[in-house]
Protein backbone atom coordinates (compact mmCIF):
# COMPACT_ATOMS: atom_id res chain seq x y z
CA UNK A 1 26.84 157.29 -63.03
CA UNK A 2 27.14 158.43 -59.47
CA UNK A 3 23.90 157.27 -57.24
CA UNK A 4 22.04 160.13 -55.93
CA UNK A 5 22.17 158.68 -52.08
CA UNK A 6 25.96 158.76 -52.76
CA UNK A 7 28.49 161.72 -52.49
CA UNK A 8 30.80 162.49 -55.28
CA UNK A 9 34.00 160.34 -55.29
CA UNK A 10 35.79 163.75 -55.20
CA UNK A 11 34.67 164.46 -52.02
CA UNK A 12 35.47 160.73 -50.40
CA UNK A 13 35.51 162.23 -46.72
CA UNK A 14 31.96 164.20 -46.91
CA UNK A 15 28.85 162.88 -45.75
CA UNK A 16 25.08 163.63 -47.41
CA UNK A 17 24.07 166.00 -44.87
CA UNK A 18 26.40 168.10 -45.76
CA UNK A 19 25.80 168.32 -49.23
CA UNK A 20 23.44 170.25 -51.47
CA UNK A 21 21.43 168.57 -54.44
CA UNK A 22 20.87 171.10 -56.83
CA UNK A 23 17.08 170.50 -58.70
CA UNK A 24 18.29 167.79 -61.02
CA UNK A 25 19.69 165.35 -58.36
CA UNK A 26 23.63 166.39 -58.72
CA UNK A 27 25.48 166.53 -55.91
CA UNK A 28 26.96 170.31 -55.29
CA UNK A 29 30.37 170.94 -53.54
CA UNK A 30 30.07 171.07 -49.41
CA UNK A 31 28.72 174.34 -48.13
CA UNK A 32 31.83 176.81 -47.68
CA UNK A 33 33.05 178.65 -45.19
CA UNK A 34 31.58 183.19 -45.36
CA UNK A 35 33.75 185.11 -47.70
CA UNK A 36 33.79 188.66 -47.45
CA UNK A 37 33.96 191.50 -50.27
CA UNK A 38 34.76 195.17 -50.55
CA UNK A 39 32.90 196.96 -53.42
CA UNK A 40 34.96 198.97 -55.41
CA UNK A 41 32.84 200.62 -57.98
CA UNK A 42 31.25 204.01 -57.05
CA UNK A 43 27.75 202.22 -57.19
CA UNK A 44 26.75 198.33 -57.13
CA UNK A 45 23.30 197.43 -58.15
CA UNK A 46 21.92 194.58 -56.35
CA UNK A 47 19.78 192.45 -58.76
CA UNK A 48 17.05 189.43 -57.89
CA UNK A 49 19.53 187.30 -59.88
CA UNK A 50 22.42 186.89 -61.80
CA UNK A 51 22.55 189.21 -65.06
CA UNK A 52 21.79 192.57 -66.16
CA UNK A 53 18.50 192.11 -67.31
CA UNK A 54 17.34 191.03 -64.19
CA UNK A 55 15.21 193.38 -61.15
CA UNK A 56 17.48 196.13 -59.43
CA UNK A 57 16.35 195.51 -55.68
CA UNK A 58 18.81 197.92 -54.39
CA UNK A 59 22.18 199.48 -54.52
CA UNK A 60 25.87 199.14 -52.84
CA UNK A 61 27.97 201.98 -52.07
CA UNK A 62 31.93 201.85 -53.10
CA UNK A 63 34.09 200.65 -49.76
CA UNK A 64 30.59 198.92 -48.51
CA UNK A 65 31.55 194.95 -46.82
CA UNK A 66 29.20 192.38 -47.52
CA UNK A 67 29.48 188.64 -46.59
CA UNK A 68 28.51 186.38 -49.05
CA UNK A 69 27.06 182.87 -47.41
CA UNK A 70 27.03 180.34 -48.44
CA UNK A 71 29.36 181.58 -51.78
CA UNK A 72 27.45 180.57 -54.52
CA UNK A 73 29.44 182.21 -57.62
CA UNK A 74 27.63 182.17 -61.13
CA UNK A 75 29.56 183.31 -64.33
CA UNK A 76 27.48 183.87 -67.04
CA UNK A 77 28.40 183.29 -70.80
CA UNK A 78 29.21 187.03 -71.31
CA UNK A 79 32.30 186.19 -68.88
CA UNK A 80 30.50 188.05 -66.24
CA UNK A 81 31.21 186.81 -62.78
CA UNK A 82 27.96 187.34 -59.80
CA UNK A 83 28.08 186.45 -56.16
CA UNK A 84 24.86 185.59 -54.23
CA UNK A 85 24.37 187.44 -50.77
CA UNK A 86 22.28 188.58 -48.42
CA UNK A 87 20.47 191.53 -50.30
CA UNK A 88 20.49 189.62 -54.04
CA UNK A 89 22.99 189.50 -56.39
CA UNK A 90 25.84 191.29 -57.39
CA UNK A 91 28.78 191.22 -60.05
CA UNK A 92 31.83 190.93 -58.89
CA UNK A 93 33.83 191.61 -62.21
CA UNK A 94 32.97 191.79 -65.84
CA UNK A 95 35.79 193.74 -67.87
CA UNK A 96 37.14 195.26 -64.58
CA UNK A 97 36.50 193.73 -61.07
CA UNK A 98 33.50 195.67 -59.06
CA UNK A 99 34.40 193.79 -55.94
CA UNK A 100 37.17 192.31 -53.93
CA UNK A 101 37.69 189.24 -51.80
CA UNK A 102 38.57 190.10 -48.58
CA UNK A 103 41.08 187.47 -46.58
């Protein structure tokens, strides 16, 4: 068992304060660089979180850029795949993608 004052062997070269402890104490991966996304689907609901049961806050219009920092990327057990950004949460693909990642 990895101490909690003590980053992940898997990232040897990283120090604490530039990691993330998620609510139980586990270490999360070091904050990552923007990544950028193109909506492809006519209309993108923005939600409060991750899922489809969750709060529409808003919408996203196909061709619309958002940035998405830091990329936190959930995928649900229905195989659905949601991006956190500015505005909420979107999916990025369930079935067919909804967004792409821009390079």
């Amino acid at each position: 068992m990895i101490a909690k004052s003590t980053p992940p062997p898997e990232y040897p070269n990283v120090t604490i304060a530039s990691m993330l402890q998620d609510v139980f104490g586990a270490f999360l991966p070091p904050t990552s660089p923007p990544v950028r996304y193109r909506v492809l689907s006519s209309v993108l609901r923005v939600r409060a979180a991750p899922g489809v049961f969750s709060a529409v806050l808003g919408r996203l219009a196909q061709g619309e850029i958002l940035t998405a920092v830091p990329v936190i990327q959930v995928k649900l057990s229905d195989g659905s795949v949601w991006i956190s950004h500015a505005a909420g949460w979107s999916c990025v693909q369930w079935l067919k993608p909804y967004m792409e990642k821009l390079l």
